[in-house]
PDB file of N, CA and C in Angstrom:
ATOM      1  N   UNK A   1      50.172 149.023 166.269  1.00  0.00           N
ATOM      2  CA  UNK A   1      50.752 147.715 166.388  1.00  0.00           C
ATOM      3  C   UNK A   1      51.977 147.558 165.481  1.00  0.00           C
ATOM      4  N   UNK A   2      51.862 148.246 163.906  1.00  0.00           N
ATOM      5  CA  UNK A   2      52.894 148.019 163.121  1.00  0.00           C
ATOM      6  C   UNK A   2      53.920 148.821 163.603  1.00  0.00           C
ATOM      7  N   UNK A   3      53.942 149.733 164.561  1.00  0.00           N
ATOM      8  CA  UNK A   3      55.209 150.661 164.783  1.00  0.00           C
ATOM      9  C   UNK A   3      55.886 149.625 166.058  1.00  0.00           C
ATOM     10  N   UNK A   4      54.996 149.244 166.555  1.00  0.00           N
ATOM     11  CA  UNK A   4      55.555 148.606 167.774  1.00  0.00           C
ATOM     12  C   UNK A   4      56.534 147.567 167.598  1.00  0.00           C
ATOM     13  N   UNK A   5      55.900 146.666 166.494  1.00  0.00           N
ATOM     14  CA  UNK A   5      56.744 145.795 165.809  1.00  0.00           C
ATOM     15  C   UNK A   5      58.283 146.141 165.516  1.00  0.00           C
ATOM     16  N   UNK A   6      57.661 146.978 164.494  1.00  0.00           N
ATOM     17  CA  UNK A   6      59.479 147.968 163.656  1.00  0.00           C
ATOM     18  C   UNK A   6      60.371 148.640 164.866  1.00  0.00           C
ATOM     19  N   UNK A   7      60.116 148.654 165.861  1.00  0.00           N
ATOM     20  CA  UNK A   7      60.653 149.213 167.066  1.00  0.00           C
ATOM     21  C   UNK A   7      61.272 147.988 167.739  1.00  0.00           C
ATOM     22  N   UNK A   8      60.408 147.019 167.785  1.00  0.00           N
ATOM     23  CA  UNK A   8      60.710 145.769 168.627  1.00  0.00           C
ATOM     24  C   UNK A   8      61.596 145.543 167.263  1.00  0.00           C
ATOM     25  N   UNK A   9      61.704 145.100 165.989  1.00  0.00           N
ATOM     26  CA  UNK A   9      62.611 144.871 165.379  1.00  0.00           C
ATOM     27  C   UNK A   9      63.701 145.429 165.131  1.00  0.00           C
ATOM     28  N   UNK A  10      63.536 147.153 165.236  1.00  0.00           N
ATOM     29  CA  UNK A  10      64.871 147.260 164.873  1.00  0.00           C
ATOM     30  C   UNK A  10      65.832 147.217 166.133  1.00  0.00           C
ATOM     31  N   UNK A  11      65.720 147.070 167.358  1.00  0.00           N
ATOM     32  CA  UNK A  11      66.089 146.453 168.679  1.00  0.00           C
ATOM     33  C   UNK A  11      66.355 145.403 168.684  1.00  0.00           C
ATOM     34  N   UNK A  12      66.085 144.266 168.440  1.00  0.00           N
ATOM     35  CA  UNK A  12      66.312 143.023 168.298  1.00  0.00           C
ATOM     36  C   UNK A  12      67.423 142.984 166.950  1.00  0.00           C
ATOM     37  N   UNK A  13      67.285 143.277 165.928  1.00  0.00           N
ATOM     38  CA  UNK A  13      68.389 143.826 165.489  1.00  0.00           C
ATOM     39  C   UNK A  13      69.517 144.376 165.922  1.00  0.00           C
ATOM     40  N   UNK A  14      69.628 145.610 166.061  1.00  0.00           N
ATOM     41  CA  UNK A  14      71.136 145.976 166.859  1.00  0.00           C
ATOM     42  C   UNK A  14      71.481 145.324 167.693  1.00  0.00           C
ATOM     43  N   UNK A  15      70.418 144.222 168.985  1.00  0.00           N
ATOM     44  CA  UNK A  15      71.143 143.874 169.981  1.00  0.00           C
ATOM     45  C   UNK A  15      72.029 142.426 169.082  1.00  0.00           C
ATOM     46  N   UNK A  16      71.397 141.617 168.134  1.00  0.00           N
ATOM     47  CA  UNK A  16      71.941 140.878 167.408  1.00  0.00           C
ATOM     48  C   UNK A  16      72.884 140.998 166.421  1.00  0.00           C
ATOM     49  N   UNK A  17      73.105 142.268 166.167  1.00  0.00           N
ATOM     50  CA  UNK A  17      74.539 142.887 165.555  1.00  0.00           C
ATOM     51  C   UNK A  17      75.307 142.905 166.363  1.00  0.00           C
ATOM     52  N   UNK A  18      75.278 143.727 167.346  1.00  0.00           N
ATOM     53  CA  UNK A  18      75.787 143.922 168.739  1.00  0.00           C
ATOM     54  C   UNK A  18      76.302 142.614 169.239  1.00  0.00           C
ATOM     55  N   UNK A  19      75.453 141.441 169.090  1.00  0.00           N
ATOM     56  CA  UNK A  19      76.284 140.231 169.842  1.00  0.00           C
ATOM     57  C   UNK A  19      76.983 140.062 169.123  1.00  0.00           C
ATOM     58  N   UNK A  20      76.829 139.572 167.679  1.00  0.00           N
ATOM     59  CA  UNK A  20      77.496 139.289 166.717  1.00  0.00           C
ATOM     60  C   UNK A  20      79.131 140.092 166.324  1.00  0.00           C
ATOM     61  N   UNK A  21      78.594 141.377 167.259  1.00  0.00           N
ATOM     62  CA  UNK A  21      80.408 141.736 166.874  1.00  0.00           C
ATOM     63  C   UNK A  21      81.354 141.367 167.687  1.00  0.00           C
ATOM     64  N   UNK A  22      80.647 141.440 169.539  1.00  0.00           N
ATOM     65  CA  UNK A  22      81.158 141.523 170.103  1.00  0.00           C
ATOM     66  C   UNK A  22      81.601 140.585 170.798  1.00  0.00           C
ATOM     67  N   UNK A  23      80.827 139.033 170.504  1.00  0.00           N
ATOM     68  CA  UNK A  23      81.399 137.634 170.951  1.00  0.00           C
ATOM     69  C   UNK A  23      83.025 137.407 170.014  1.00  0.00           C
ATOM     70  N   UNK A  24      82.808 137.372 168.823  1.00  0.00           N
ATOM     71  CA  UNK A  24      84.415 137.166 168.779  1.00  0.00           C
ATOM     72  C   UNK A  24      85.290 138.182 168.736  1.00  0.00           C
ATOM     73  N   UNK A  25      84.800 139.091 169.403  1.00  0.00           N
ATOM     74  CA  UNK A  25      85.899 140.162 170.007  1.00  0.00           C
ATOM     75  C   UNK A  25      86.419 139.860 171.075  1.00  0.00           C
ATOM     76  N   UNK A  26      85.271 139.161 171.831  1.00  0.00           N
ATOM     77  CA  UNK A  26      85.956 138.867 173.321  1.00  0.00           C
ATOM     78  C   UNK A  26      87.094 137.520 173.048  1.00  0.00           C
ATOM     79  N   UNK A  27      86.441 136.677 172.048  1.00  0.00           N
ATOM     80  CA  UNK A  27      86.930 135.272 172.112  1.00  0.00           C
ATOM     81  C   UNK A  27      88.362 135.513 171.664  1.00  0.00           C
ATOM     82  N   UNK A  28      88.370 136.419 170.632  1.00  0.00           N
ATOM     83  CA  UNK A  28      89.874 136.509 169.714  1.00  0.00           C
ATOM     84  C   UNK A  28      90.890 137.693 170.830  1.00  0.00           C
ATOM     85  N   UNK A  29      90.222 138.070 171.571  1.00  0.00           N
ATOM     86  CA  UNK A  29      91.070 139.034 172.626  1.00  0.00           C
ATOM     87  C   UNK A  29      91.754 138.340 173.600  1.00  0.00           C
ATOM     88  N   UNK A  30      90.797 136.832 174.256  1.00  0.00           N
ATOM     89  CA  UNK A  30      91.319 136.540 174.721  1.00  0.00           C
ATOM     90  C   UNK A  30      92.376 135.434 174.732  1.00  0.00           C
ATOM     91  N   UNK A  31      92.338 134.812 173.264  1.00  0.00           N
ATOM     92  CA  UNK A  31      93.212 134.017 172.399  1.00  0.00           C
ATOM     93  C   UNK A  31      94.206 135.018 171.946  1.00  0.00           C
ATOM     94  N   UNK A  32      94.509 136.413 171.921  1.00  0.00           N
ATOM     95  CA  UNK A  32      95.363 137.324 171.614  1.00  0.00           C
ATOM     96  C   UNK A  32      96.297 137.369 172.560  1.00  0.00           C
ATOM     97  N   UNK A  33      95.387 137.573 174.064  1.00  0.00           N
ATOM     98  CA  UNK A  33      96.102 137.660 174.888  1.00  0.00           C
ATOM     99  C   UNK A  33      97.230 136.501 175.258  1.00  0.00           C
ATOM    100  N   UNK A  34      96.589 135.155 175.467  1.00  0.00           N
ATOM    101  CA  UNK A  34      97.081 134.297 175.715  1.00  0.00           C
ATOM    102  C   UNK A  34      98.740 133.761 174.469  1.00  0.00           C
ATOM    103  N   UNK A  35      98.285 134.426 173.244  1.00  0.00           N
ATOM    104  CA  UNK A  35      99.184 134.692 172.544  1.00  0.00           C
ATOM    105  C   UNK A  35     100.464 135.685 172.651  1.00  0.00           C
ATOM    106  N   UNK A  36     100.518 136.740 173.260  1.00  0.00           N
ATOM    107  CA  UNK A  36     101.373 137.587 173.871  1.00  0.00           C
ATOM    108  C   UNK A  36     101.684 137.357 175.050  1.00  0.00           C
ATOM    109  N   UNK A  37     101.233 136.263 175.728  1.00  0.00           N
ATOM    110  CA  UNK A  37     101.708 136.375 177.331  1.00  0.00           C
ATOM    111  C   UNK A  37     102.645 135.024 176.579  1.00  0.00           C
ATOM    112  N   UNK A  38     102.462 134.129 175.887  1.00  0.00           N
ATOM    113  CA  UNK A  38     103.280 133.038 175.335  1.00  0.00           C
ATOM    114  C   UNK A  38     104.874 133.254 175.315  1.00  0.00           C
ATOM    115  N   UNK A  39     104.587 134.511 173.794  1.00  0.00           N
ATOM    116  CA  UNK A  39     105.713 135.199 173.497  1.00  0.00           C
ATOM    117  C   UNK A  39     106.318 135.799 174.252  1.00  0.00           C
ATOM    118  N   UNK A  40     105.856 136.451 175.305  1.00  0.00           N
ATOM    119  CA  UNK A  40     106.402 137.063 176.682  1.00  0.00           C
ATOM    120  C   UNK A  40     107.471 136.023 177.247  1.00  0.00           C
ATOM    121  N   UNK A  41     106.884 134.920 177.875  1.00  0.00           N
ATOM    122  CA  UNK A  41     107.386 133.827 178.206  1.00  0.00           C
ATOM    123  C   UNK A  41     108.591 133.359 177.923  1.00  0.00           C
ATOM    124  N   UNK A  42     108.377 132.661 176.238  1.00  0.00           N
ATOM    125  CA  UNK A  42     109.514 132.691 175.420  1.00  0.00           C
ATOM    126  C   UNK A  42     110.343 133.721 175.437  1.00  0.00           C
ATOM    127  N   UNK A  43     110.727 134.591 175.336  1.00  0.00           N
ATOM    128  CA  UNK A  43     111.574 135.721 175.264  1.00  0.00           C
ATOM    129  C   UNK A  43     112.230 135.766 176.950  1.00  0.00           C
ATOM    130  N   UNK A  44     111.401 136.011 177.956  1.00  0.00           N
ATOM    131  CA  UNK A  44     112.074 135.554 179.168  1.00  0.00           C
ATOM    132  C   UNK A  44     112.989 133.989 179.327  1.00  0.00           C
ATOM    133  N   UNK A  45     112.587 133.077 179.026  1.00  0.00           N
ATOM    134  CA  UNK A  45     112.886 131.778 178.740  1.00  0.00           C
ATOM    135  C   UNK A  45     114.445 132.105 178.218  1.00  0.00           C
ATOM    136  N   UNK A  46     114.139 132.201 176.866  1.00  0.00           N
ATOM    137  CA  UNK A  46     115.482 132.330 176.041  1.00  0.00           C
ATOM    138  C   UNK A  46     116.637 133.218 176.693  1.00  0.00           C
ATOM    139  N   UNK A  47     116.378 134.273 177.427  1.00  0.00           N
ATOM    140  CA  UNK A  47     117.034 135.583 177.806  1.00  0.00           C
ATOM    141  C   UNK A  47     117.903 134.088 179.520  1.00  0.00           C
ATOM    142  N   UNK A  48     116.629 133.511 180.046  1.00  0.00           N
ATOM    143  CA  UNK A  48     117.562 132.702 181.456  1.00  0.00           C
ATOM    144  C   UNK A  48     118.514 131.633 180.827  1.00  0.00           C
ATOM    145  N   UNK A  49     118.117 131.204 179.084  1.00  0.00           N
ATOM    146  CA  UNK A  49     118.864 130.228 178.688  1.00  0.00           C
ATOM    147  C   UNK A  49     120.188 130.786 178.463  1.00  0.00           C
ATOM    148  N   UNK A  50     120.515 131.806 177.771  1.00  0.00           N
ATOM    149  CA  UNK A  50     121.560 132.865 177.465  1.00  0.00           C
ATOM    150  C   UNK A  50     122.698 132.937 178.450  1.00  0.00           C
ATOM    151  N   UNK A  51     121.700 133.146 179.910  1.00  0.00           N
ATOM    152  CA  UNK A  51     122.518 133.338 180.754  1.00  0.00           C
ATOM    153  C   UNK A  51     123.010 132.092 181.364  1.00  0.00           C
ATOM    154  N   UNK A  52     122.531 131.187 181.098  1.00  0.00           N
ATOM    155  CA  UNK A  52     122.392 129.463 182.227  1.00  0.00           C
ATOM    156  C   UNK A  52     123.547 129.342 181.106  1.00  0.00           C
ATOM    157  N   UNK A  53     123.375 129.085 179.746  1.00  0.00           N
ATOM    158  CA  UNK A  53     125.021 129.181 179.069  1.00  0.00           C
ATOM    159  C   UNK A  53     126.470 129.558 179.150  1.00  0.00           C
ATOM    160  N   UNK A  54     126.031 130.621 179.734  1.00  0.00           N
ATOM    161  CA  UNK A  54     126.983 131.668 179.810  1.00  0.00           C
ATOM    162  C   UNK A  54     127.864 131.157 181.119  1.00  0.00           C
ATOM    163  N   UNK A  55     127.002 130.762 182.318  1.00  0.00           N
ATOM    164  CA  UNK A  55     127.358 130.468 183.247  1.00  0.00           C
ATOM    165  C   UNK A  55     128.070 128.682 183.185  1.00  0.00           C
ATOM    166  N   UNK A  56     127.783 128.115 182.418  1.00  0.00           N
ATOM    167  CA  UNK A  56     128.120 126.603 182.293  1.00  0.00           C
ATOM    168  C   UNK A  56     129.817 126.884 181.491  1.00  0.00           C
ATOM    169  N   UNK A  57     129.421 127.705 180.683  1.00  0.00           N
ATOM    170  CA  UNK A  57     131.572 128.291 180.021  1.00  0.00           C
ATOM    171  C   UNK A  57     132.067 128.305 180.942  1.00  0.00           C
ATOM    172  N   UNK A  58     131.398 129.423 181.723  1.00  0.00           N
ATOM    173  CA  UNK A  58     132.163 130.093 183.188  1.00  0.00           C
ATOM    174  C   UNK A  58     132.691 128.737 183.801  1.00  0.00           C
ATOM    175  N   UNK A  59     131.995 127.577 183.961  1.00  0.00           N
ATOM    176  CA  UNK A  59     132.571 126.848 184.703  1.00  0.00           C
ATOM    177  C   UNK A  59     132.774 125.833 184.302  1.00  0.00           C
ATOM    178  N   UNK A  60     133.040 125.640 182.932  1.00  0.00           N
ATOM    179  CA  UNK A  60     133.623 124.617 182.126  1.00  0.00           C
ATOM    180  C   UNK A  60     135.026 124.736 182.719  1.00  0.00           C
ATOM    181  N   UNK A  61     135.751 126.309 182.375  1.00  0.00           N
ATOM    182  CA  UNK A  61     136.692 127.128 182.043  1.00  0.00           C
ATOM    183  C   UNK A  61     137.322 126.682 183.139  1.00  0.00           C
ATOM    184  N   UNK A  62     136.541 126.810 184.614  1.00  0.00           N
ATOM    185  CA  UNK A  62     136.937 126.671 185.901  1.00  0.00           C
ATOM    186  C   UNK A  62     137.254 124.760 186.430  1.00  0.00           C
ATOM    187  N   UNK A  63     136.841 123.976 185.423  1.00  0.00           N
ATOM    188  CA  UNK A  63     137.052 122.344 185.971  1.00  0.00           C
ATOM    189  C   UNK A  63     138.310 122.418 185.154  1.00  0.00           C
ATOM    190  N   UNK A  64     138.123 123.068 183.480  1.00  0.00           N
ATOM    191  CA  UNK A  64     139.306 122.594 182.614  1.00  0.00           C
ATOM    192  C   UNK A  64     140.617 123.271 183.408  1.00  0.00           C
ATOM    193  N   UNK A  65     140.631 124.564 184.333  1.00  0.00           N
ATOM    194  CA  UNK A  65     141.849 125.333 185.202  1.00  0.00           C
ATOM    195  C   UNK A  65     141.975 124.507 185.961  1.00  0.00           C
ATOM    196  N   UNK A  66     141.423 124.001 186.953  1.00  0.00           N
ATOM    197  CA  UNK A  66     141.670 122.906 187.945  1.00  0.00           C
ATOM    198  C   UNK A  66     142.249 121.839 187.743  1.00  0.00           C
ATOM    199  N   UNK A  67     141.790 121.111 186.057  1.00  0.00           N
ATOM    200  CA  UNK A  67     142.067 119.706 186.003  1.00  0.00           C
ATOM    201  C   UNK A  67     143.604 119.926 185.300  1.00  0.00           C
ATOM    202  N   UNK A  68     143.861 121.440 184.651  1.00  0.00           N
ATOM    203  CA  UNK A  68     145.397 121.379 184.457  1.00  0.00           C
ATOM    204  C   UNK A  68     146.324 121.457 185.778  1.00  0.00           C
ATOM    205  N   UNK A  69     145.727 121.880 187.082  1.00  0.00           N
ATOM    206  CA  UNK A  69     146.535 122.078 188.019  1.00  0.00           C
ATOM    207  C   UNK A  69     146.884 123.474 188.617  1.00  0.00           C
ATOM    208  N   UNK A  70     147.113 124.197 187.577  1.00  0.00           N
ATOM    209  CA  UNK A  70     147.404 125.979 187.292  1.00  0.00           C
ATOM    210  C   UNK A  70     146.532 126.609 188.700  1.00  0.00           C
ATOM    211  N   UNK A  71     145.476 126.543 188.434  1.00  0.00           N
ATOM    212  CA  UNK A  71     144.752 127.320 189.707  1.00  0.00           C
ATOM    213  C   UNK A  71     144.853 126.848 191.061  1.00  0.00           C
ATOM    214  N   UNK A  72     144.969 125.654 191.343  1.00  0.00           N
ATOM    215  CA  UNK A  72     145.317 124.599 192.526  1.00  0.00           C
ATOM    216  C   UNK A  72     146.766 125.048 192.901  1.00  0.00           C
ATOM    217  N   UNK A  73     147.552 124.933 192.377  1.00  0.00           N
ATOM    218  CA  UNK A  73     148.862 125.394 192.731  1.00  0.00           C
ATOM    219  C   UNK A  73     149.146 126.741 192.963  1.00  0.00           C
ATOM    220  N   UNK A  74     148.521 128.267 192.491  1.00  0.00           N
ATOM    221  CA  UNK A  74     148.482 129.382 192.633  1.00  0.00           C
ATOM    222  C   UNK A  74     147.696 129.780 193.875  1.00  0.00           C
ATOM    223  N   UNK A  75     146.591 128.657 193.958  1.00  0.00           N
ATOM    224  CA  UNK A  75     146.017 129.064 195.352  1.00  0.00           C
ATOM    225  C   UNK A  75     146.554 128.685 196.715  1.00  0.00           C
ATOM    226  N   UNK A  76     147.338 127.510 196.016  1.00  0.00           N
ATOM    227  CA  UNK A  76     148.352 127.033 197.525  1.00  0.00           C
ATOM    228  C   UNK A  76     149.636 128.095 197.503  1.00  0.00           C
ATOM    229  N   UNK A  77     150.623 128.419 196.243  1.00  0.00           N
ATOM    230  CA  UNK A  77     151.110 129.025 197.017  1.00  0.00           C
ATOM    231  C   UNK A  77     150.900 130.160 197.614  1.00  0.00           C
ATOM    232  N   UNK A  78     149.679 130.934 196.890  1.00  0.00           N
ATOM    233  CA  UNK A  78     149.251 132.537 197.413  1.00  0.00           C
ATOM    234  C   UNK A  78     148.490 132.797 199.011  1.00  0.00           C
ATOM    235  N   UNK A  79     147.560 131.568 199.207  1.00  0.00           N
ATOM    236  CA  UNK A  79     147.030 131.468 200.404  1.00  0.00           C
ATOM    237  C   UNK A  79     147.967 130.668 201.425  1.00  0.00           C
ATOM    238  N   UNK A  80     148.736 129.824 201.182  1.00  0.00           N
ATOM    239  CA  UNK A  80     148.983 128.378 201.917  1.00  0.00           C
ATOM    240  C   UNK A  80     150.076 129.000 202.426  1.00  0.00           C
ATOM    241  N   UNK A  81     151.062 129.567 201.064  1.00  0.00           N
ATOM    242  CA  UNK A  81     152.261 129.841 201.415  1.00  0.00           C
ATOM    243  C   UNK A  81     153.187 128.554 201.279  1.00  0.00           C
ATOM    244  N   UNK A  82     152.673 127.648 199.993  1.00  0.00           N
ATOM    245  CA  UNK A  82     153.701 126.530 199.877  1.00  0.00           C
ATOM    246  C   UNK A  82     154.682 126.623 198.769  1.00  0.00           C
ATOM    247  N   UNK A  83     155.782 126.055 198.724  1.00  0.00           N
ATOM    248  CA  UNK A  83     156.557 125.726 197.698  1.00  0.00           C
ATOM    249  C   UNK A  83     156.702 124.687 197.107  1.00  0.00           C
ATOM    250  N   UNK A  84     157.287 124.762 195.860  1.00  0.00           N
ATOM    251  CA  UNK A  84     157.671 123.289 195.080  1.00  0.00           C
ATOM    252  C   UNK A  84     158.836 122.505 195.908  1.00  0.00           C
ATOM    253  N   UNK A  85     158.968 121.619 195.186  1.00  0.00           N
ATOM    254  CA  UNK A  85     160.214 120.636 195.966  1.00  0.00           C
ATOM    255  C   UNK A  85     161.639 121.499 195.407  1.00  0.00           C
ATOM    256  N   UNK A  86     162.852 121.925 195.689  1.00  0.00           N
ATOM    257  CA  UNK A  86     163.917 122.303 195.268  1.00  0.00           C
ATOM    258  C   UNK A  86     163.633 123.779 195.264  1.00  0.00           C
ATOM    259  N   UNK A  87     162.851 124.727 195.728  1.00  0.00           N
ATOM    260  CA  UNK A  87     162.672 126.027 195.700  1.00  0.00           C
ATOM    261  C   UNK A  87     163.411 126.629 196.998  1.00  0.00           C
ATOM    262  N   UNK A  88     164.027 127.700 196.950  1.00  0.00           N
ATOM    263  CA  UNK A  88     164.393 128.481 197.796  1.00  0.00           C
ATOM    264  C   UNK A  88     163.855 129.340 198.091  1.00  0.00           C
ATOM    265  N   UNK A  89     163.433 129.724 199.499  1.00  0.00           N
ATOM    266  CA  UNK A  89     162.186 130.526 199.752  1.00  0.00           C
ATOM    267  C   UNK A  89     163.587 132.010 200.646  1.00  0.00           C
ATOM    268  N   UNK A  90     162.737 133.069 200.432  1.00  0.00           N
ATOM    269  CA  UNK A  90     163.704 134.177 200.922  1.00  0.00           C
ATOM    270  C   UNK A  90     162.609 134.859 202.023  1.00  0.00           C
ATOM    271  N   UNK A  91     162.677 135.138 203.095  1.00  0.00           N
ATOM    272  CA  UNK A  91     162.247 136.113 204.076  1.00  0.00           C
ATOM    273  C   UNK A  91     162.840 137.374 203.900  1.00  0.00           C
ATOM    274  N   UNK A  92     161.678 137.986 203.710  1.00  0.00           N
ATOM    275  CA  UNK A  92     161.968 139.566 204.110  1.00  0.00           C
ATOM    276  C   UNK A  92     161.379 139.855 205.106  1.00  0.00           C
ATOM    277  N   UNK A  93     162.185 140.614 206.189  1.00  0.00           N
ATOM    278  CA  UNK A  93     161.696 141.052 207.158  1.00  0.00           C
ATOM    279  C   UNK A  93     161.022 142.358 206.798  1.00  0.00           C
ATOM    280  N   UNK A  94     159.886 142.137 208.208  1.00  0.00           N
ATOM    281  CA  UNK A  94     158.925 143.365 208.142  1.00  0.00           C
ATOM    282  C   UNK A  94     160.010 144.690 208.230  1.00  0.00           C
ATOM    283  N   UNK A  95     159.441 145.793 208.215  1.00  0.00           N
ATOM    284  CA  UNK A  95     160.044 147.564 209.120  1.00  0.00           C
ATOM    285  C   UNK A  95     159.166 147.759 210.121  1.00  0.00           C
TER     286      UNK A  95
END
């Protein structure tokens, strides 16, 4: 009977070590995880902010060209083919 005991105890033992290690292993693994997928996040986040910046210069750059005129006028005369008032325009013929 006394061996049966010390058998049943030292079993009940390890399995109660055993829980004891392995509940906040799971708990802190999965609070780890949720901690690195965060930082993941953030780091993606910051990396689209970088670029969403980058892109708002880009087209700061492009209202402040427009609102001087400069690009509006280069695109008329390069596409349009217009002139200023008092300009003399020259044809060259094709070959």
């Amino acid at each position: 009977m006394k061996r049966y005991r010390r058998r049943t105890s030292k079993k009940f033992r390890w399995i109660i070590i055993i829980a004891v290690i392995t509940i906040p292993l799971i708990y802190f693994s999965r609070r780890f995880y949720k901690y690195l997928s965060a930082r993941y996040e953030e780091k993606s986040l910051k990396k689209q902010i970088l670029i969403l910046q980058a892109e708002n210069e880009v087209l700061k750059n492009r209202i402040h060209q427009y609102k001087r005129g400069t690009v509006l006028e280069a695109n008329a005369r390069d596409e349009l083919g217009m002139i200023r008032k008092g300009e003399k325009v020259y044809l060259v013929p094709k070959k």
